[in-house]
Protein backbone atom coordinates (compact mmCIF):
# COMPACT_ATOMS: atom_id res chain seq x y z
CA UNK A 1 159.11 58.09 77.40
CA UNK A 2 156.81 58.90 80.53
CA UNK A 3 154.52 55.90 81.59
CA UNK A 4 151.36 58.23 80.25
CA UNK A 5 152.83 58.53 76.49
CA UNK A 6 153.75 54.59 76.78
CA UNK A 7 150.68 53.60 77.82
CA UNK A 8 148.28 55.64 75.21
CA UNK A 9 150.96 54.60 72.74
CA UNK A 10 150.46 50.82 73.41
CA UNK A 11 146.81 51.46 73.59
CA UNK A 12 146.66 52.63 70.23
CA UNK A 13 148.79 50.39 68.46
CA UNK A 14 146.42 47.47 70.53
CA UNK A 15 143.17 49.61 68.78
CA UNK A 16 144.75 48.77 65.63
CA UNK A 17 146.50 46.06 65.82
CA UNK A 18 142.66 44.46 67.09
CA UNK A 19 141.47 46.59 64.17
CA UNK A 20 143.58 44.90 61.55
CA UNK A 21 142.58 41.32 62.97
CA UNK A 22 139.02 42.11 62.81
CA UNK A 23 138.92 43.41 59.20
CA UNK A 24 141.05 40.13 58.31
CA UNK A 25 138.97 37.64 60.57
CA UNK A 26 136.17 39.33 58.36
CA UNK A 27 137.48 39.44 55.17
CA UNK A 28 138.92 35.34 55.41
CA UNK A 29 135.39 34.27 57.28
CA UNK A 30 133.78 35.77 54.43
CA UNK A 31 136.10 34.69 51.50
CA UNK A 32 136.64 30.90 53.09
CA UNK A 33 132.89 30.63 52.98
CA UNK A 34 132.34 31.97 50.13
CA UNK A 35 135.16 29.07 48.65
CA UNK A 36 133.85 26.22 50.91
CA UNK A 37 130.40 26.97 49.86
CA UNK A 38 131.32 26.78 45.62
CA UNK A 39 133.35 23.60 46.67
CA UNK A 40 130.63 21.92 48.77
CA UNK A 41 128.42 22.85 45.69
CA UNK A 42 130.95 21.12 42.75
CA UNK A 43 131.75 18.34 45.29
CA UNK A 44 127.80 17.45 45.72
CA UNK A 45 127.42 18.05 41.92
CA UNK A 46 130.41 15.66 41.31
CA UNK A 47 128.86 13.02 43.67
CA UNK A 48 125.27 13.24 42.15
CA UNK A 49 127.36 12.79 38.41
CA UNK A 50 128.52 10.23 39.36
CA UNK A 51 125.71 8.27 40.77
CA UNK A 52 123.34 9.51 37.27
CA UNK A 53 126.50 7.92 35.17
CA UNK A 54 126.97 4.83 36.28
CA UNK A 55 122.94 4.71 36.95
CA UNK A 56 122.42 5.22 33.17
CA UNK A 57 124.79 3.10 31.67
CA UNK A 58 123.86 -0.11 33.69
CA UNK A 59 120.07 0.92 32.87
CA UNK A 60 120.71 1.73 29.43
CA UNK A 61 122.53 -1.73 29.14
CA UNK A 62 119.16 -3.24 30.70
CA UNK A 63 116.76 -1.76 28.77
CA UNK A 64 118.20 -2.43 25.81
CA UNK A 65 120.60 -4.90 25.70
CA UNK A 66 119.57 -8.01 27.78
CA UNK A 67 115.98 -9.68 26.32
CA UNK A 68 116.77 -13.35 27.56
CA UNK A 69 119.05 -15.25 30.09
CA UNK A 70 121.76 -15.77 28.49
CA UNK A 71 122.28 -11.81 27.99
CA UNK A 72 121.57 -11.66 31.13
CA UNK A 73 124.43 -14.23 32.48
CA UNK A 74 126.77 -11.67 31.16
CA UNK A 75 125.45 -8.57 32.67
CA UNK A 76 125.71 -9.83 35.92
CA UNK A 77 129.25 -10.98 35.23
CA UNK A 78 129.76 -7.18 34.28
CA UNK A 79 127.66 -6.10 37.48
CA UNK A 80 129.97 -8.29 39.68
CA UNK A 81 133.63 -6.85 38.04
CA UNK A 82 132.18 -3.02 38.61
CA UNK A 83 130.82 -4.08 41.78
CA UNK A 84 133.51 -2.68 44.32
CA UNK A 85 135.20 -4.98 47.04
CA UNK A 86 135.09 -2.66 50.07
CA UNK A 87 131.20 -1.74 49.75
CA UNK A 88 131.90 1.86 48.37
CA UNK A 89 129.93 1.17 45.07
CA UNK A 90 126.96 -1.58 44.61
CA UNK A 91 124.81 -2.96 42.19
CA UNK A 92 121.16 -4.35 43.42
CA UNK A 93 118.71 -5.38 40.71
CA UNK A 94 115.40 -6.90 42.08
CA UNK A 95 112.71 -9.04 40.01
CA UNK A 96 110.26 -11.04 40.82
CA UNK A 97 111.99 -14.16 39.02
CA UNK A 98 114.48 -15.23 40.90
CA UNK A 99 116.75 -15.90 37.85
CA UNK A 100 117.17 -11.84 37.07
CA UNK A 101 118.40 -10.23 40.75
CA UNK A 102 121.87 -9.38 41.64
CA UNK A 103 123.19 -8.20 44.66
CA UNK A 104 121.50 -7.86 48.20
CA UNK A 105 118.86 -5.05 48.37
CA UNK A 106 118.66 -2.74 51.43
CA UNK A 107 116.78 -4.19 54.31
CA UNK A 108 113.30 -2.23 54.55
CA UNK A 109 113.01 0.51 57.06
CA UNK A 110 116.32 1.88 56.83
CA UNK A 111 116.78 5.66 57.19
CA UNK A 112 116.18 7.31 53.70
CA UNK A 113 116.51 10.86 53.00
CA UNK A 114 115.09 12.25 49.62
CA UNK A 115 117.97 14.62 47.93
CA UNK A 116 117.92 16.35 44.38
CA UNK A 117 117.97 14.62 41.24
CA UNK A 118 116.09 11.68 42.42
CA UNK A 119 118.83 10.51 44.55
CA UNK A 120 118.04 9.14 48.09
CA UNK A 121 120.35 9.29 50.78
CA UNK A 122 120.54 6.07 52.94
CA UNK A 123 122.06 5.78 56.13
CA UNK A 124 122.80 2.20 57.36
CA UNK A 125 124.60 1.66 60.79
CA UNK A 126 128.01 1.61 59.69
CA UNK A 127 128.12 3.94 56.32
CA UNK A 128 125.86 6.12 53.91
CA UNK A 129 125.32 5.65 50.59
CA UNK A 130 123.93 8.01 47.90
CA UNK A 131 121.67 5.26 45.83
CA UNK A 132 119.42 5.86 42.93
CA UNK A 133 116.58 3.87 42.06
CA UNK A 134 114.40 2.98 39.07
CA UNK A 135 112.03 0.35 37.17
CA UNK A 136 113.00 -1.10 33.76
CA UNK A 137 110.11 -2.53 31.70
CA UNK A 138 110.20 -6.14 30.58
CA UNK A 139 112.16 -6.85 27.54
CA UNK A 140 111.41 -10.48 25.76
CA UNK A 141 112.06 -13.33 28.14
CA UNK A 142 114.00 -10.53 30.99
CA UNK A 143 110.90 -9.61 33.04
CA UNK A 144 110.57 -5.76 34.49
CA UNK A 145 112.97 -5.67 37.10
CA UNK A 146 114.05 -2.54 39.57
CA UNK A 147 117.31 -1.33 39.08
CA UNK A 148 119.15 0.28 42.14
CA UNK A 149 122.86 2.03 42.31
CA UNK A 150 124.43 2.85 45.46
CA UNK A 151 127.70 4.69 45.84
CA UNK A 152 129.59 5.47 49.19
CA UNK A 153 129.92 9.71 49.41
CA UNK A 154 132.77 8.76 51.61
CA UNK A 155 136.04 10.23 49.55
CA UNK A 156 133.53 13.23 49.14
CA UNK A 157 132.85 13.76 52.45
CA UNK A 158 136.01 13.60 53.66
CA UNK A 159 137.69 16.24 50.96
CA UNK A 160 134.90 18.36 52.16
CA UNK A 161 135.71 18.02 55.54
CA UNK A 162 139.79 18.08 54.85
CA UNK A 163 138.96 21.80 52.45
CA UNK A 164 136.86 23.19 55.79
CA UNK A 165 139.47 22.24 58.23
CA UNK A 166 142.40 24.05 56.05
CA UNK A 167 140.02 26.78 55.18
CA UNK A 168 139.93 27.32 59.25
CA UNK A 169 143.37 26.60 59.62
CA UNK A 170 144.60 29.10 56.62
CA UNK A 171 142.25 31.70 57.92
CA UNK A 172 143.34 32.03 61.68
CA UNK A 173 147.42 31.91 60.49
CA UNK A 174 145.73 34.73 58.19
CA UNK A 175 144.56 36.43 60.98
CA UNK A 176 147.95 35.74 63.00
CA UNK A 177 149.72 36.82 60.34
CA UNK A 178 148.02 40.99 59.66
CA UNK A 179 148.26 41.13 63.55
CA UNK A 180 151.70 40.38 63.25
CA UNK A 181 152.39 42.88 60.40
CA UNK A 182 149.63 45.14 61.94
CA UNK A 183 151.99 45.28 64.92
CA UNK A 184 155.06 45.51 63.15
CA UNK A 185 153.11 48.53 60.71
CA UNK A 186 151.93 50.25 63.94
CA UNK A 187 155.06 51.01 66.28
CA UNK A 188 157.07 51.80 62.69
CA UNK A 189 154.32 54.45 62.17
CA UNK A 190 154.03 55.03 65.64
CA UNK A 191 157.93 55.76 65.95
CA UNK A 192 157.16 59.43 65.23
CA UNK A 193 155.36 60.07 68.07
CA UNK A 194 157.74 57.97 70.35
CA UNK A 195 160.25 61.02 68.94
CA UNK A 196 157.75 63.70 69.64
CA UNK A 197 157.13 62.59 73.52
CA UNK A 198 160.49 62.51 74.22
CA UNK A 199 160.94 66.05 73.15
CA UNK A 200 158.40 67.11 74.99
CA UNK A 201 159.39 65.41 77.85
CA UNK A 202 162.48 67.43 77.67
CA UNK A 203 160.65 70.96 77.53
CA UNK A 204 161.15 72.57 80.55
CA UNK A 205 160.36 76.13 82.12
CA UNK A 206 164.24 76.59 81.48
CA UNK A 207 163.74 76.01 77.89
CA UNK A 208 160.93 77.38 76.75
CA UNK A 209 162.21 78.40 73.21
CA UNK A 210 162.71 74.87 72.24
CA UNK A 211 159.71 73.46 69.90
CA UNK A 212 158.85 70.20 68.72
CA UNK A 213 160.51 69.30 65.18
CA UNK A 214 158.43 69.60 62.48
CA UNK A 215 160.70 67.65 60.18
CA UNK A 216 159.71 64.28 58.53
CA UNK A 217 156.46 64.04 60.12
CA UNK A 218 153.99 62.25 58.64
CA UNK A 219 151.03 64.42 57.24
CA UNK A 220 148.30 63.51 60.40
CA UNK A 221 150.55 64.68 62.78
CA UNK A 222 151.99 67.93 61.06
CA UNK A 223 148.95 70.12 61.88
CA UNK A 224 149.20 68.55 65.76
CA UNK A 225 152.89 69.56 65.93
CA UNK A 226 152.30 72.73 64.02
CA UNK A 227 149.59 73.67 66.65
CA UNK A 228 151.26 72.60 69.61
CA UNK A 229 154.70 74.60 68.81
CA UNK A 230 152.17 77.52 68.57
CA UNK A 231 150.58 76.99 71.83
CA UNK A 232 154.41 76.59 73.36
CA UNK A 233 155.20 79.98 71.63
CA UNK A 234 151.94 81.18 73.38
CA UNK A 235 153.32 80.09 76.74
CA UNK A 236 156.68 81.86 76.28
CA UNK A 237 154.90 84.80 75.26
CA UNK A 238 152.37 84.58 78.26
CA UNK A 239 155.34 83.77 80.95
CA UNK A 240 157.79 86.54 79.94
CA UNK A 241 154.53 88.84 80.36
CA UNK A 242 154.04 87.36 83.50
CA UNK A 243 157.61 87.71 84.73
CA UNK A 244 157.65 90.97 83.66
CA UNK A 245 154.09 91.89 85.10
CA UNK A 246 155.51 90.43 88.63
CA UNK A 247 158.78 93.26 88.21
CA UNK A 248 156.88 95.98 87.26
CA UNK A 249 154.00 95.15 90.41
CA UNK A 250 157.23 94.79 92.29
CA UNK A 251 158.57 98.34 91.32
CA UNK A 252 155.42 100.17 91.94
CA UNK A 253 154.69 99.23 95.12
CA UNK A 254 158.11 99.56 96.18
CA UNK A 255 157.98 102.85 95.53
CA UNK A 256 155.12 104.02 97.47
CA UNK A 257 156.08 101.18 100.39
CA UNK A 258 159.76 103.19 100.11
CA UNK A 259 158.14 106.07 100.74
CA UNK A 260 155.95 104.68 103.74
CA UNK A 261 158.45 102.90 105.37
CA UNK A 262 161.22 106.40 105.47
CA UNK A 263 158.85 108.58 106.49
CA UNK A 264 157.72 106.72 109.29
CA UNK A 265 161.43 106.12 109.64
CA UNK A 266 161.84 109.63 109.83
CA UNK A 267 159.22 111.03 111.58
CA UNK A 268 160.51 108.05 114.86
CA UNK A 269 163.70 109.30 114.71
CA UNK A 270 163.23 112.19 117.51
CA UNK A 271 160.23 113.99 118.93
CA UNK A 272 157.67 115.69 116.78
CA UNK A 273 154.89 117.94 117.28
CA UNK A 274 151.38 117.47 116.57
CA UNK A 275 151.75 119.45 112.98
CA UNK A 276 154.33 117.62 111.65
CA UNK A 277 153.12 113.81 112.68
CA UNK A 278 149.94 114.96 111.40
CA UNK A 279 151.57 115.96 107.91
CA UNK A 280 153.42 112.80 107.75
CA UNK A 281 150.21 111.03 108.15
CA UNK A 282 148.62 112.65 104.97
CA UNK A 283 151.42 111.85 103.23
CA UNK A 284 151.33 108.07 104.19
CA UNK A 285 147.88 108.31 103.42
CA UNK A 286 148.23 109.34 99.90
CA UNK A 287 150.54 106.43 99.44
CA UNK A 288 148.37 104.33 101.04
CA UNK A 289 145.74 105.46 98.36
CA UNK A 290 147.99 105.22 95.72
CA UNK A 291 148.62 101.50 97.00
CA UNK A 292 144.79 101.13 97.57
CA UNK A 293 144.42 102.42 93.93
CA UNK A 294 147.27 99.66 92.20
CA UNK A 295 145.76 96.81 94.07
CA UNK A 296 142.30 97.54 92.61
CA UNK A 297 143.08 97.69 89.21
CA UNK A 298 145.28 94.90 89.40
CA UNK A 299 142.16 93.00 90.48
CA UNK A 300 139.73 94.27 88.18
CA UNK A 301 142.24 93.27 85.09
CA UNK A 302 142.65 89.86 86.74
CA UNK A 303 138.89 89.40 86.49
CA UNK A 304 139.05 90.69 83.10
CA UNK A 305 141.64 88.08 82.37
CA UNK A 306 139.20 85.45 83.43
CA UNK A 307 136.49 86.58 81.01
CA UNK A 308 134.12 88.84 83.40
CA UNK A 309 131.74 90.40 80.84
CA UNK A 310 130.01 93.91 81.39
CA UNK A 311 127.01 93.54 83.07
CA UNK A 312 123.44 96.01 83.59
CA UNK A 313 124.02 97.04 80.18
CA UNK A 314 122.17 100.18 79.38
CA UNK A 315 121.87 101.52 75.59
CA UNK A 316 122.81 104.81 75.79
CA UNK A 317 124.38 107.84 73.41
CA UNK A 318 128.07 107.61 73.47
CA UNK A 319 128.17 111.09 72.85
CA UNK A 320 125.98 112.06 75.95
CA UNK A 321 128.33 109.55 78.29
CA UNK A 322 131.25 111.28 76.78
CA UNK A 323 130.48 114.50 77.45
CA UNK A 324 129.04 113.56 81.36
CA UNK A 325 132.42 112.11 81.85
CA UNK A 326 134.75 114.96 80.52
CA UNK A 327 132.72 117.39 82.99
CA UNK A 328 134.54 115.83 86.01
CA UNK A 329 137.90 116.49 84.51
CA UNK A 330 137.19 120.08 83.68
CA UNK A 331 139.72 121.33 86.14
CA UNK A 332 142.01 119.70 84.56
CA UNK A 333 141.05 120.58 81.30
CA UNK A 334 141.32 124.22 82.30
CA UNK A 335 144.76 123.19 83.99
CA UNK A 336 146.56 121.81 81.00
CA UNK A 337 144.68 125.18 78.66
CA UNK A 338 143.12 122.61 76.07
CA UNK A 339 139.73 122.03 74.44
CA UNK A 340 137.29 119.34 73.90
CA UNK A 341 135.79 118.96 70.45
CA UNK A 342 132.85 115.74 70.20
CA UNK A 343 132.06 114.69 66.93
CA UNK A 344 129.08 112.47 65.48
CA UNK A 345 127.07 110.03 67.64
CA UNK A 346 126.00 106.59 68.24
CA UNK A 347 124.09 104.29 70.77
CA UNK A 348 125.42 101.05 71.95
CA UNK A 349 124.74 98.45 75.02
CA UNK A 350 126.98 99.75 77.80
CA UNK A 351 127.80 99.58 81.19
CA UNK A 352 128.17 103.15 82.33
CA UNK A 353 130.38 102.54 85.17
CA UNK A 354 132.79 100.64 82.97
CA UNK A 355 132.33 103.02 80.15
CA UNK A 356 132.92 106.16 81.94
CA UNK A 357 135.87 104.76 83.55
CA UNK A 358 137.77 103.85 80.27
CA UNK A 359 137.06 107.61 78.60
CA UNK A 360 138.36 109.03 81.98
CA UNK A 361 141.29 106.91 81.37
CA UNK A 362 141.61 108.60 77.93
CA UNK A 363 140.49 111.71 77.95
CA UNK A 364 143.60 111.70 81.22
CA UNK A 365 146.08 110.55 78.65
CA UNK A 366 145.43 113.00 76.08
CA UNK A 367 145.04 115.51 78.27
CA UNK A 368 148.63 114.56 80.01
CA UNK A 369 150.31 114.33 77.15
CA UNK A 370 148.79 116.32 74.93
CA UNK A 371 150.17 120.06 73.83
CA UNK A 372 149.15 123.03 75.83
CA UNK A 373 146.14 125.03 74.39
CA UNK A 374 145.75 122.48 71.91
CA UNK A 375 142.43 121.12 71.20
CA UNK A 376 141.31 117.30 71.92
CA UNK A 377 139.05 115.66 69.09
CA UNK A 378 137.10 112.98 70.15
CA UNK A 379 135.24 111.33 67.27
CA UNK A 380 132.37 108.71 67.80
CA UNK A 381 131.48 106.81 64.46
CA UNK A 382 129.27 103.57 63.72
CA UNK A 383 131.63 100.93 62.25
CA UNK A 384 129.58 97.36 60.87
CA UNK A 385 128.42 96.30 63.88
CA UNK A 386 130.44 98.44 66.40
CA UNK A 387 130.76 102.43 67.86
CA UNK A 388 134.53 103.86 67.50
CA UNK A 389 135.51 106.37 70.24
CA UNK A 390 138.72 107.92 68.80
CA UNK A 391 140.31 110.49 70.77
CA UNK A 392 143.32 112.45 69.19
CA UNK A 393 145.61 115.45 71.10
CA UNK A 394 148.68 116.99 69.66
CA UNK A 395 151.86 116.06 70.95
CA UNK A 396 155.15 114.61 70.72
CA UNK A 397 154.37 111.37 68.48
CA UNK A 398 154.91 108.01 69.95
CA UNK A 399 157.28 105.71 67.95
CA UNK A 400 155.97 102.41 66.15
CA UNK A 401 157.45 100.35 68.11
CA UNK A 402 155.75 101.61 71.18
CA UNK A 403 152.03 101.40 69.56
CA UNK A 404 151.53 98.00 69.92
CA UNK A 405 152.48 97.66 73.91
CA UNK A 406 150.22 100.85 75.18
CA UNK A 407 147.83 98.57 76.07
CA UNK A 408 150.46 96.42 78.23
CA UNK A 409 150.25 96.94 81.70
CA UNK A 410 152.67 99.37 83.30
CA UNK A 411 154.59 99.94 80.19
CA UNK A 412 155.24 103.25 79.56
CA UNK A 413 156.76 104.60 76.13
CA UNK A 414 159.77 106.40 78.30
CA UNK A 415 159.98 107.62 81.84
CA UNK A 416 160.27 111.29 81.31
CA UNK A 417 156.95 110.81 80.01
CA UNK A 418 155.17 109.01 82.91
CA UNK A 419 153.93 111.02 86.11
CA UNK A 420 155.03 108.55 88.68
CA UNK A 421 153.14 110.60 91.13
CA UNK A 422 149.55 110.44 89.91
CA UNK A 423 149.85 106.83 87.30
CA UNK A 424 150.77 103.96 87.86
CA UNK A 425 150.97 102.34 84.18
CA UNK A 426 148.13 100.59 84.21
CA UNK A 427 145.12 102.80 82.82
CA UNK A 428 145.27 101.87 79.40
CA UNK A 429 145.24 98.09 80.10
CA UNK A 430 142.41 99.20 81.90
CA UNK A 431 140.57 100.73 78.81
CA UNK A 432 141.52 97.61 76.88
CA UNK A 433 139.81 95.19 79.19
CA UNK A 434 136.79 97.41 79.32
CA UNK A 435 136.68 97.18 75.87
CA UNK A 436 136.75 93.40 76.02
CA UNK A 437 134.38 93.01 78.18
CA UNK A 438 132.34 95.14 75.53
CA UNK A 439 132.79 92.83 72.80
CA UNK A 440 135.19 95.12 71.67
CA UNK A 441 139.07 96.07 70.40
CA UNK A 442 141.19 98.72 71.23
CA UNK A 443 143.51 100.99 68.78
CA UNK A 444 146.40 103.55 68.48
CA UNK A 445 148.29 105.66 66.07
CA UNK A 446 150.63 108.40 65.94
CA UNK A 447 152.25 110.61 63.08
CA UNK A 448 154.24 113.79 63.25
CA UNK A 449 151.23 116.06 65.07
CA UNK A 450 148.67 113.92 65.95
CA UNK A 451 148.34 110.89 68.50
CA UNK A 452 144.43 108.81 68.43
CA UNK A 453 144.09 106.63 70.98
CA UNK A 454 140.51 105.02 71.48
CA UNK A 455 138.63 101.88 71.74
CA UNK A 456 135.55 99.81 70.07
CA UNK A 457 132.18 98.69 71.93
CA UNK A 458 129.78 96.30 70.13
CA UNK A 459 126.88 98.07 69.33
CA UNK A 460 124.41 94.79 70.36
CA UNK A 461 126.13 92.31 72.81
């Protein structure tokens, strides 16, 4: 695995892993608090209970129960049994006889907080107490007297404290545990792509038929692989039209640099006279043209290549450029015996220059190719949003298999066909990029008698 495809891998299983944590941190913050807070609630409710129970039956007792001394006697006796040894629960009744207290009251000014329920909280210097308070009238010799109840929230406290601590505790080994599994979940889903970078780091420009496997992928990374084996099919395509492009530049400027190179060869060889160095100079010159000629369309179709649109766009008949055009090839219209036929009309956004040069290109192949005294239709038509410019000559047809690569530069459908002298296989790759640089497509078709070759402009760019 190369250090890039490592290192995104381990950042994305981090992403999750930290995005696993986070939902759990969130979900157990929120669910321990949630449970802490209902506990805290019961706990306090339970405490509160406990201080109204034992408040009421002592006062109940009291109020009803105990109307002289002797009664009395035996509450206290009761009030001293319940009356617990370590401090945690106490008893206080205060009167102004002497005779009818019990227990030691809280020294005055100690810290008192007011809770619910008419229940104080009272902090002393070594413990708290939750203490309730309240006056009972006189009953027949027992005078009114102030009943007070005081229990230690201690036990309370600390299962509160011991339920928050293992709340915390539980919750982070939560936590610990989904990053754990979150980890585990990740590089087992992750695996895939582990598989899929090492096959692509085994893709080479000595294997470029080999694809990624598409087998047992999960579903989010189908479409990626699906897309990506259609990109690598793109490249194949693209190189083996490059490494053929590079043979065929190769063979045609060989030809003409052949040429250059034996006639100069030639003409060195011995002595000549003014006429004959002067005729080998016109030839090298029209190989020199020739050369001049592949060089600039091979330029132009690289800047096609790169997206150059048509620019000073002009609306203009078709028709009307048509026609201009096929008056500088009328001597070879006469030449080859055939006629040109327009038919129908249209205006579109053009680039004359452009234009002009891709019906030349056309009107050369059909008249080239096409049969002798035969007549050349060219039919202009308003398709949806484009102009056609069909033009058809009668001929030998051109097999199916050829159709789809006339556009391809320097193929030719078979060599007795091509006029090495005067093309160089690229004219119709010319039309095409014209026409893409139009906004436009390019077409061809061939039966038994007739061949239409042509090309679409948009009608509004």
């Amino acid at each position: 695995m190369s250090l890039h495809a490592l290192v995104t891998h381990n950042s994305i299983a981090r992403r999750l892993v930290m995005m696993f944590s986070l939902a759990a941190a969130l979900v157990f913050t929120v669910t321990g608090f949630a449970v802490y807070s209902v506990q805290r609630m019961e706990l306090r409710r339970h405490q509160f209970e406990e201080v109204h129970i034992r408040f009421e039956y002592v006062e109940n007792v009291i109020a009803h129960r105990v109307p002289n001394l002797e009664k009395w006697s035996i509450i206290q006796e009761k009030l001293a049994e319940l009356t617990s040894p370590d401090g945690s629960l106490l008893y206080m009744v205060e009167s102004n006889d002497a005779r009818f207290q019990f227990g030691t009251p809280f020294e005055k000014g100690v810290v008192t907080d007011r809770e619910d329920d008419g229940i104080d909280r009272i902090t002393l210097p070594d413990r708290t107490y939750l203490a309730m308070s309240k006056t009972i009238p006189a009953l027949g010799d027992r005078p009114e007297v102030r009943l007070t109840v005081a229990v230690d929230p201690h036990s309370f406290d600390t299962t509160r404290r011991i339920l928050r601590f293992a709340l915390v505790g539980f919750s982070l080994l939560g936590v610990c545990a989904v990053a754990a599994l979150g980890w585990w979940i990740t590089r087992r889903s992750l695996a895939a792509v582990d598989d899929l970078s090492r096959h692509a780091q085994a893709l080479s420009p000595q294997k470029l038929g080999e694809r990624l496997p598409q087998n047992d992928l999960p579903s989010e990374l189908s479409g990626l692989v699906l897309s990506f084996n259609g990109a690598l099919h793109r490249v194949e395509q693209a190189y083996a039209q490059l490494s053929t492009f590079n043979a065929d530049v190769a063979h045609e400027l060989r030809t003409p640099l052949g040429n250059l190179i034996g006639q100069t060869q030639v003409i060195l060889s011995r002595e000549r006279s003014a006429v004959e160095l002067q005729e080998v100079l016109q030839s090298n010159l029209e190989e020199l043209e020739r050369l001049r000629c592949i060089i600039n369309d091979m330029l132009f179709l690289a800047q096609a290549d790169r997206g150059m649109r048509a620019e000073n766009l002009t609306r203009a008949s078709i028709a009307a450029e048509v026609a201009l055009t096929a008056e500088f090839l009328d001597m070879l219209i006469e030449e080859a015996g055939v006629t040109l036929e327009i038919e129908g009309d249209a205006d579109a956004l053009i680039e004359p220059a452009l234009f002009r040069r891709a019906i030349t290109n056309l009107l050369y192949n059909a008249i080239q190719y096409g049969a002798r005294d035969s007549v050349i239709q060219i039919r202009i038509a308003k398709v949806d949003d484009f102009v056609s410019i069909q033009i058809s000559n009668h001929g030998q047809p051109i097999g199916n298999q050829h159709l789809d690569r006339l556009f391809d530069r320097f193929y030719r459908v078979d060599a007795a066909r091509s006029d090495s002298q005067n093309s160089h296989g690229l004219g119709l790759a010319i039309v095409k990029a014209v026409a893409a640089m139009h906004g436009g497509t390019v077409f061809a078709r061939s039966d038994s008698t007739l061949t239409t070759i042509g090309l679409t402009v948009a009608h509004a760019i």
